[in-house]
PDB file of N, CA and C in Angstrom:
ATOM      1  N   UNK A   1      94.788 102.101 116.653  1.00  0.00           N
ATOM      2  CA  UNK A   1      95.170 103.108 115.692  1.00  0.00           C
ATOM      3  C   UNK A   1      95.239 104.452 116.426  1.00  0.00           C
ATOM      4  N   UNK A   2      96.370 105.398 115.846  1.00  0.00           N
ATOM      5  CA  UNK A   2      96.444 106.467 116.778  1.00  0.00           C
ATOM      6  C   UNK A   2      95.285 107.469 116.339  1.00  0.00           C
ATOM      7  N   UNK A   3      95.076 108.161 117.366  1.00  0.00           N
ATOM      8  CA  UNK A   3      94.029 109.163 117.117  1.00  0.00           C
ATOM      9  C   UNK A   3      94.072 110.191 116.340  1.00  0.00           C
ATOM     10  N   UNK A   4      95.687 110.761 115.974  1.00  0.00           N
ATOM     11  CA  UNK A   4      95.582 111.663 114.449  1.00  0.00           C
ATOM     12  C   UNK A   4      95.322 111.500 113.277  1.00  0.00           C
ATOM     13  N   UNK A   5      95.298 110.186 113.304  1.00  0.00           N
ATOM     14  CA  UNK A   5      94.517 108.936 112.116  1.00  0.00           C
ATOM     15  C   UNK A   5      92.827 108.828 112.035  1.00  0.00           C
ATOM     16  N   UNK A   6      92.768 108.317 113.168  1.00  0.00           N
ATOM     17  CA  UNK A   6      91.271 108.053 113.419  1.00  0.00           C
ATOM     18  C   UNK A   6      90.191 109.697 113.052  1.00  0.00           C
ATOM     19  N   UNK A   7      91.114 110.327 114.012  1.00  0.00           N
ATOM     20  CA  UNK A   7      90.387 112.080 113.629  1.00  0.00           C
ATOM     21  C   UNK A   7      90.660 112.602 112.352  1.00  0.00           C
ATOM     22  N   UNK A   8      90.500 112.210 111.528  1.00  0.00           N
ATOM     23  CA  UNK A   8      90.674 112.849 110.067  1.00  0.00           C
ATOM     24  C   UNK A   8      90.715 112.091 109.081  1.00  0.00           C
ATOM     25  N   UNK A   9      90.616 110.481 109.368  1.00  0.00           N
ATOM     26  CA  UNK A   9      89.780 109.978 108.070  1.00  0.00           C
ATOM     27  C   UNK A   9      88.807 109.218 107.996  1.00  0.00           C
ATOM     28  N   UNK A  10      88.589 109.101 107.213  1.00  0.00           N
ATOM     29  CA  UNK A  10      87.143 108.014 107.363  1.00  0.00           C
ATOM     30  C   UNK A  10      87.394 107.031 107.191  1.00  0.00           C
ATOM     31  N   UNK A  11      86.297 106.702 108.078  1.00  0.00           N
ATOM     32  CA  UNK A  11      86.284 104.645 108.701  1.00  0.00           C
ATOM     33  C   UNK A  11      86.410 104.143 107.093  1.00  0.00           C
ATOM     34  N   UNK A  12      85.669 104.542 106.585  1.00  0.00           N
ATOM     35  CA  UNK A  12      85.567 103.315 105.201  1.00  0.00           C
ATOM     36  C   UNK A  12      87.173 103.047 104.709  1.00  0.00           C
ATOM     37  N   UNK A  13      87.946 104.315 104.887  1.00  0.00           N
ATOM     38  CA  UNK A  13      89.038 104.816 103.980  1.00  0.00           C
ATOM     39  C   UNK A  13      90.216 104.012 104.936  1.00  0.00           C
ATOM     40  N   UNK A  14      89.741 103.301 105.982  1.00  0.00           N
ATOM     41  CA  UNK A  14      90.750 102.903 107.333  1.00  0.00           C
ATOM     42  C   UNK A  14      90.545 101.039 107.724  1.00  0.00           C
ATOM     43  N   UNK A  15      89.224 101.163 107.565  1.00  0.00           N
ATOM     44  CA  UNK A  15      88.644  99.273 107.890  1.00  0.00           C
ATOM     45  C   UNK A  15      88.003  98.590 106.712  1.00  0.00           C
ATOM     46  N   UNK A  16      88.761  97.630 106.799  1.00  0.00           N
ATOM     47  CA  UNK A  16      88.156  96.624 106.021  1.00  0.00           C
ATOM     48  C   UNK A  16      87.313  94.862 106.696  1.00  0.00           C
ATOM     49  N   UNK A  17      87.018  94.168 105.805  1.00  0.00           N
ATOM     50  CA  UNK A  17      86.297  93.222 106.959  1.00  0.00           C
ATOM     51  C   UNK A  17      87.573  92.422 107.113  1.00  0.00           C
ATOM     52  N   UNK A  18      87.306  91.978 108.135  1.00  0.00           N
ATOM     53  CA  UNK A  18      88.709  91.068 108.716  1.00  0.00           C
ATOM     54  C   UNK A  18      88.666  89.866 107.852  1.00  0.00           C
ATOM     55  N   UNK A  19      87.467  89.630 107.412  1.00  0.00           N
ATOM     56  CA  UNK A  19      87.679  88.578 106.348  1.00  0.00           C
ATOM     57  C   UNK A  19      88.422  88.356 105.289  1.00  0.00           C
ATOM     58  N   UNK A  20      88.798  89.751 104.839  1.00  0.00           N
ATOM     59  CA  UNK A  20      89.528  89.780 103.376  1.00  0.00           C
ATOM     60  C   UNK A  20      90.045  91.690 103.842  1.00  0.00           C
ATOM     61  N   UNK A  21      91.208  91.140 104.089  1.00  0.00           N
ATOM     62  CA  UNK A  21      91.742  92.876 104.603  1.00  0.00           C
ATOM     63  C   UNK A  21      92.807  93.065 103.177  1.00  0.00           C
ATOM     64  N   UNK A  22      92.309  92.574 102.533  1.00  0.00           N
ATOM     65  CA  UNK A  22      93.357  93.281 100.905  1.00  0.00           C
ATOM     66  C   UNK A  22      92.162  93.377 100.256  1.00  0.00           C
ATOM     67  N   UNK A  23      91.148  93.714 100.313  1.00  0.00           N
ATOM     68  CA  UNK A  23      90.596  93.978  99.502  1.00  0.00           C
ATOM     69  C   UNK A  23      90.575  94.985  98.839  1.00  0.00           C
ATOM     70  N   UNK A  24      90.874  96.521  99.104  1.00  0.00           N
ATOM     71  CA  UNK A  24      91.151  97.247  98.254  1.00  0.00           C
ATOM     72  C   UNK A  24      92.378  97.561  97.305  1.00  0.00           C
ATOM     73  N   UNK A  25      93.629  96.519  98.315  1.00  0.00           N
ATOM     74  CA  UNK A  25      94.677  96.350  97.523  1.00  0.00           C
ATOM     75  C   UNK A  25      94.686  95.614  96.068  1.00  0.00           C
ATOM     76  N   UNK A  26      93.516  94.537  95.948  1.00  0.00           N
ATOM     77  CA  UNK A  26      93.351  93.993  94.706  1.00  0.00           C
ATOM     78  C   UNK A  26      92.579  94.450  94.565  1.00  0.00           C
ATOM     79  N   UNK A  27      91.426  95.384  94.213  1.00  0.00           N
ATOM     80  CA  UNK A  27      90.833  96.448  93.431  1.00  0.00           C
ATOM     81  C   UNK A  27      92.109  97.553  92.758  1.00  0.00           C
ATOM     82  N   UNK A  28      92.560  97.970  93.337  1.00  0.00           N
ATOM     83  CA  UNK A  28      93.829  98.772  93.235  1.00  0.00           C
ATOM     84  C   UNK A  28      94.845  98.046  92.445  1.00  0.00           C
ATOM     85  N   UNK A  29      95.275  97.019  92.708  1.00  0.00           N
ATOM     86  CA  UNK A  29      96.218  95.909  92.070  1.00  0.00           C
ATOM     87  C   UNK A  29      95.387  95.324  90.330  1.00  0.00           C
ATOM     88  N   UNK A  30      93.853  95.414  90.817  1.00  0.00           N
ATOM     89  CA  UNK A  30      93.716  94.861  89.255  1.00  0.00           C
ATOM     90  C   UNK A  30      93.446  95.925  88.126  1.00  0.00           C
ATOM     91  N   UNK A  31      92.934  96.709  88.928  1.00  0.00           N
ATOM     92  CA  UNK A  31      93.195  98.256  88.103  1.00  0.00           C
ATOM     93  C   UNK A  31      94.225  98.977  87.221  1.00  0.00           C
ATOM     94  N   UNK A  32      95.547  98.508  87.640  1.00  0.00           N
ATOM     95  CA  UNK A  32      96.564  99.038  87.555  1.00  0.00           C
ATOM     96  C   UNK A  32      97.386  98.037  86.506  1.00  0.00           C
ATOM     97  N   UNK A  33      97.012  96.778  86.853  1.00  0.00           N
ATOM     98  CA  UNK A  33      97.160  95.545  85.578  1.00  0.00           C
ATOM     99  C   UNK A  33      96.484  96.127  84.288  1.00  0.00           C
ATOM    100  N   UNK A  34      95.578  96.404  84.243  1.00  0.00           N
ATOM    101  CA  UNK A  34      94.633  96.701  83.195  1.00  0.00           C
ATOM    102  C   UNK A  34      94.913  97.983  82.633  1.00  0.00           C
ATOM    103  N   UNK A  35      95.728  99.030  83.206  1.00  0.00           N
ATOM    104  CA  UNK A  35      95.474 100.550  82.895  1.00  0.00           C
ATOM    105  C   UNK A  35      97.124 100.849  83.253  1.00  0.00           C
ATOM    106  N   UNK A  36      97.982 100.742  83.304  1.00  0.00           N
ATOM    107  CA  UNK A  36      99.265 100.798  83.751  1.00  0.00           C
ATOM    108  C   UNK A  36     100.402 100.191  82.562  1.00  0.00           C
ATOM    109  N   UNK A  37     100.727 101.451  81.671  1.00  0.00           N
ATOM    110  CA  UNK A  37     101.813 100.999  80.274  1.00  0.00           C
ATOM    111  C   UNK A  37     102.925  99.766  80.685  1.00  0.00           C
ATOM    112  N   UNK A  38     103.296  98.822  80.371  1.00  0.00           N
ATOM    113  CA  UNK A  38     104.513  98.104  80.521  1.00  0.00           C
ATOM    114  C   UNK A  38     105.654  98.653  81.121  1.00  0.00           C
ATOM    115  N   UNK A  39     106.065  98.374  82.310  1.00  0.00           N
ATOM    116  CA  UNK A  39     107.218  98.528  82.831  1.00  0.00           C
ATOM    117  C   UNK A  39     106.929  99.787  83.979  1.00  0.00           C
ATOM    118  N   UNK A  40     105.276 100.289  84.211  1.00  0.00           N
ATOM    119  CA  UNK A  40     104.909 100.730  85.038  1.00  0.00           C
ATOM    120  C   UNK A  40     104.815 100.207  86.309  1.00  0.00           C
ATOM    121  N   UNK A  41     104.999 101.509  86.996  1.00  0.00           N
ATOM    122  CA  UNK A  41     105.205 101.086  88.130  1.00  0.00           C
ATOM    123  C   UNK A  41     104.032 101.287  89.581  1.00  0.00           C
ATOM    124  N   UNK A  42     104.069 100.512  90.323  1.00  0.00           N
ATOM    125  CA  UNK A  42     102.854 100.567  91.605  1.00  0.00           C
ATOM    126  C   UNK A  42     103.347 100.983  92.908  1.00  0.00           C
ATOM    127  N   UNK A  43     103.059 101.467  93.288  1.00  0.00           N
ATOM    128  CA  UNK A  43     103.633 102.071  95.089  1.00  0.00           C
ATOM    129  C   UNK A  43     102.483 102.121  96.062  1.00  0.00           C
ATOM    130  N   UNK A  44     102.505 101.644  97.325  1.00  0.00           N
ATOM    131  CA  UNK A  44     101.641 101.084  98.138  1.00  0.00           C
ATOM    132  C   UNK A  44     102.211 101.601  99.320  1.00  0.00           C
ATOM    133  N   UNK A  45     101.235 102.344 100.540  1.00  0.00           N
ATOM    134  CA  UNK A  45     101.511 102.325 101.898  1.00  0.00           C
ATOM    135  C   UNK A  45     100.708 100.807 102.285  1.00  0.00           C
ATOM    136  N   UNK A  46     100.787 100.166 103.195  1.00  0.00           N
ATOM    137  CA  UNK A  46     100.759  99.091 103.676  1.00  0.00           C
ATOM    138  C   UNK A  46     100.771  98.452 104.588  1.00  0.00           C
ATOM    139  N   UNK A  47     100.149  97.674 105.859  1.00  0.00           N
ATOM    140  CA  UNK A  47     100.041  97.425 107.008  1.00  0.00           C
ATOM    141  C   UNK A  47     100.967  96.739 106.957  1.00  0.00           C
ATOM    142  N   UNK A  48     101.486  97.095 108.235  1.00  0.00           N
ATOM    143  CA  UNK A  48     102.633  96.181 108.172  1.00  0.00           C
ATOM    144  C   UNK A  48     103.158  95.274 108.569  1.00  0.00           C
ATOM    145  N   UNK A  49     101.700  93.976 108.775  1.00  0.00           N
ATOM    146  CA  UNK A  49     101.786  92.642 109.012  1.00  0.00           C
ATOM    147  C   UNK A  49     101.353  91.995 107.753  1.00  0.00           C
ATOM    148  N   UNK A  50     101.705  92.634 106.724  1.00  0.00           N
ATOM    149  CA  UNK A  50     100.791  92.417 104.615  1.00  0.00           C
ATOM    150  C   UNK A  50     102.062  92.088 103.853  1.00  0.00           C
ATOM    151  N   UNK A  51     103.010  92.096 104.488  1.00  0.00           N
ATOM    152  CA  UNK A  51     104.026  92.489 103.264  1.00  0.00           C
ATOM    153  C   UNK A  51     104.306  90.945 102.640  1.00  0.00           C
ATOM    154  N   UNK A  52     104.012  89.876 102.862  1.00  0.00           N
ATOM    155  CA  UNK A  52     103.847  89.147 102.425  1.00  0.00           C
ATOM    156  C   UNK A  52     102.976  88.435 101.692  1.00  0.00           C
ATOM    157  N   UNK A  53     102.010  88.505 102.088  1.00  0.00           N
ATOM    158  CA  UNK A  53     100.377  88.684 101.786  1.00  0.00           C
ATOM    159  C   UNK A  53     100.414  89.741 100.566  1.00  0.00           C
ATOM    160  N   UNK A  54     101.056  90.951 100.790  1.00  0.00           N
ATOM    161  CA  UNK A  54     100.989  91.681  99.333  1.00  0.00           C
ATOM    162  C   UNK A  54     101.731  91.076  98.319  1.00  0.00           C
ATOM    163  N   UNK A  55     102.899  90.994  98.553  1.00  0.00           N
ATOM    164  CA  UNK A  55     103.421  89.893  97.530  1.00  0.00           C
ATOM    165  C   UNK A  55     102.951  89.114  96.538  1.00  0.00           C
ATOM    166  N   UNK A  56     102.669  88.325  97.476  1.00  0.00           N
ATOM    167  CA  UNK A  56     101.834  86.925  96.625  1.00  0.00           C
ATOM    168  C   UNK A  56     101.069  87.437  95.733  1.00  0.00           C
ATOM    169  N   UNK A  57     100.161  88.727  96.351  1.00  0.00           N
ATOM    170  CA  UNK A  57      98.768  89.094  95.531  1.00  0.00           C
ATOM    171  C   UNK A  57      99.109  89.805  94.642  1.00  0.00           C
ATOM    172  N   UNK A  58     100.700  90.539  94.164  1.00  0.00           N
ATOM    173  CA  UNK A  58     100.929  91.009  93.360  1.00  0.00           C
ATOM    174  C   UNK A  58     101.601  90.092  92.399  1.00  0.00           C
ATOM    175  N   UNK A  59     102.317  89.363  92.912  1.00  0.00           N
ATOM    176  CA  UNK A  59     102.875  88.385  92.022  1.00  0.00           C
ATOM    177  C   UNK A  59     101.984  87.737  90.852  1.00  0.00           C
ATOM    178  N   UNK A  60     100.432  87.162  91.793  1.00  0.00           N
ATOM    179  CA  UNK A  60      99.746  86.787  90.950  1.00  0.00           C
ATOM    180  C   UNK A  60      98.896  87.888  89.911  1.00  0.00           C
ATOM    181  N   UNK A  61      98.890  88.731  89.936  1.00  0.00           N
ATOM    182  CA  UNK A  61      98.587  89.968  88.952  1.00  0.00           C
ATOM    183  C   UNK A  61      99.828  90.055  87.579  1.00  0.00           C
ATOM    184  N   UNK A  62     100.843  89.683  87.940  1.00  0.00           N
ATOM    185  CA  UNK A  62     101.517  89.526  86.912  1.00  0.00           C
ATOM    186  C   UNK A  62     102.696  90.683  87.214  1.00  0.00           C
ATOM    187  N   UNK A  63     102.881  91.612  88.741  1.00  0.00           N
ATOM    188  CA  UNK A  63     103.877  92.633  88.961  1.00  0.00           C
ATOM    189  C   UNK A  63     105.007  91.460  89.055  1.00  0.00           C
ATOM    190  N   UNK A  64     105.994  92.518  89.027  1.00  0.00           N
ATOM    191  CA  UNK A  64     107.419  92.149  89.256  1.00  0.00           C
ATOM    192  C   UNK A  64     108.153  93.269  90.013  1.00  0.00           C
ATOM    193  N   UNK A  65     109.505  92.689  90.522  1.00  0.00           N
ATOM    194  CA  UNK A  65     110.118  93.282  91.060  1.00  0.00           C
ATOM    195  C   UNK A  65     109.383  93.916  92.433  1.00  0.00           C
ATOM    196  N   UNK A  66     108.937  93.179  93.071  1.00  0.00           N
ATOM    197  CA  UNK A  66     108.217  93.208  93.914  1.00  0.00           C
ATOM    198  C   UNK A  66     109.060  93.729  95.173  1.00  0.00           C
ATOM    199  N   UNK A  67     109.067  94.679  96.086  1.00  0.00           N
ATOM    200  CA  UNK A  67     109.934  95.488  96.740  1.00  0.00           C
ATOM    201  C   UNK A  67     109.491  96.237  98.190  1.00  0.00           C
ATOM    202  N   UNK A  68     109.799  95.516  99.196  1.00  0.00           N
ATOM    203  CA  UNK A  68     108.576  95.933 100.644  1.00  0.00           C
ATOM    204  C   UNK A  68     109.959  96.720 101.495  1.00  0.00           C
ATOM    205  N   UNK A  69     109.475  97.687 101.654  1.00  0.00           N
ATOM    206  CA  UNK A  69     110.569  98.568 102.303  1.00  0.00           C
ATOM    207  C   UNK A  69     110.333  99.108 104.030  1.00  0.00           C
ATOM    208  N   UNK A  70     110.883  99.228 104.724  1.00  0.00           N
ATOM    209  CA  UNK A  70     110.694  99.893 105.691  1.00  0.00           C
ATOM    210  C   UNK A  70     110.445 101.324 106.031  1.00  0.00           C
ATOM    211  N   UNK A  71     109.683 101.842 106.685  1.00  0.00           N
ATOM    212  CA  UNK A  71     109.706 103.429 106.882  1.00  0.00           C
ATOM    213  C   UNK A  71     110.963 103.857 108.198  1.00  0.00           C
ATOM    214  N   UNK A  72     110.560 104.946 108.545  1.00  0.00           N
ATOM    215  CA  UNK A  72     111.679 105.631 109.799  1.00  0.00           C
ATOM    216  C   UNK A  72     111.942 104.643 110.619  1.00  0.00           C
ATOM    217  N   UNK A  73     110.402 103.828 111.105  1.00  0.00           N
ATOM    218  CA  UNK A  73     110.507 103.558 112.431  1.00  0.00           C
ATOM    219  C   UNK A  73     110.763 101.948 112.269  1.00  0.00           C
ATOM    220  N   UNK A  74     111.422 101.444 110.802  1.00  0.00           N
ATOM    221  CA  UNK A  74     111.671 100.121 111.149  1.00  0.00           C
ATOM    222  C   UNK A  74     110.834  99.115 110.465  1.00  0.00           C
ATOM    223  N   UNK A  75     109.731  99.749 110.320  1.00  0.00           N
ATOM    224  CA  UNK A  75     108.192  99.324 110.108  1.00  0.00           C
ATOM    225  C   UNK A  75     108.083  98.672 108.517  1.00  0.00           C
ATOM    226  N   UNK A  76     107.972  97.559 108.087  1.00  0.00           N
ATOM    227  CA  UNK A  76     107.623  97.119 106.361  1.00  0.00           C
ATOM    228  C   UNK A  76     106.228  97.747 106.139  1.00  0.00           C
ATOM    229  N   UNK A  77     106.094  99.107 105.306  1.00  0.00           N
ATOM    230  CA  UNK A  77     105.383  99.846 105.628  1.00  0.00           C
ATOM    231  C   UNK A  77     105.216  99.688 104.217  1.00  0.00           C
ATOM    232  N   UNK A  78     105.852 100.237 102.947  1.00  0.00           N
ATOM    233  CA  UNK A  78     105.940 100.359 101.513  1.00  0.00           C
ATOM    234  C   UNK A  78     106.164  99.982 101.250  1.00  0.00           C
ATOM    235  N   UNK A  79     105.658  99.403 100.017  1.00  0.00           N
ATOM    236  CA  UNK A  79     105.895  98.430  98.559  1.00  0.00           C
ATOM    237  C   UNK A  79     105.774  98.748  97.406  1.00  0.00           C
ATOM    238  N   UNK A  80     106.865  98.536  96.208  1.00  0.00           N
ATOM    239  CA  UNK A  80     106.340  99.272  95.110  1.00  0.00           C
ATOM    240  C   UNK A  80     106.769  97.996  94.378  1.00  0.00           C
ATOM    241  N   UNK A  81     106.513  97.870  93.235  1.00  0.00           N
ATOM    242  CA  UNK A  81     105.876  96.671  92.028  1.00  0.00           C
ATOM    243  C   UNK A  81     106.376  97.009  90.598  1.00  0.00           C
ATOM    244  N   UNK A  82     106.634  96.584  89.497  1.00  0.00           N
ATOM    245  CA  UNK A  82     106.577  96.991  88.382  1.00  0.00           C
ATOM    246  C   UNK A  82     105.669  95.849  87.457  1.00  0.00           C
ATOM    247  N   UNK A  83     104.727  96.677  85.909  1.00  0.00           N
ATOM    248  CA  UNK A  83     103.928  95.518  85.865  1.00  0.00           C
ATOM    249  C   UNK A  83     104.591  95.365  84.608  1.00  0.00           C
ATOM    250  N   UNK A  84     104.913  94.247  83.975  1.00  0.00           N
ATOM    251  CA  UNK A  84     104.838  93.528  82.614  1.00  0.00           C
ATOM    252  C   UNK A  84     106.847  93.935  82.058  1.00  0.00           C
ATOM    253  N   UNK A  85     107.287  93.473  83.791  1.00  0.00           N
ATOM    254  CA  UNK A  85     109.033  93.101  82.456  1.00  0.00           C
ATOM    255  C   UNK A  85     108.831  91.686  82.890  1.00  0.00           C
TER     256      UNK A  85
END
């Protein structure tokens, strides 16, 4: 990870256990099921070896239109979701 990253945020806010590296994405993902009007929508920055892995985990939440985009550099970086069409 580059160091303008590392210098300005916190570890918690950056690592997860390698065991389960979506884990805050489904905290975040079930949150947003529960609290998010119909036809709302979810937007995600995203590692960008997940974009599949996010998928699935949104799919099974009940999002749709499930949508993994690239940034500048090429990178499947963003994903955005809509919940309940």
């Amino acid at each position: 990870m580059h160091s303008n990253v590392l210098d300005h945020e916190p570890e918690i806010a950056l690592f997860v256990p390698d065991t389960d590296p979506l884990k805050f994405y489904r905290a975040i993902a079930g949150f947003a099921k529960n609290n998010l009007c119909e036809n709302g929508r979810l937007f995600f920055e995203i590692n960008e070896s997940l974009g599949a892995e996010m998928t699935e985990l949104l799919s099974n939440y009940g999002f749709n239109h499930i949508e993994v985009r690239k940034d500048i550099n090429g990178k499947n970086r963003m994903l955005s979701c809509v919940i309940g069409i």
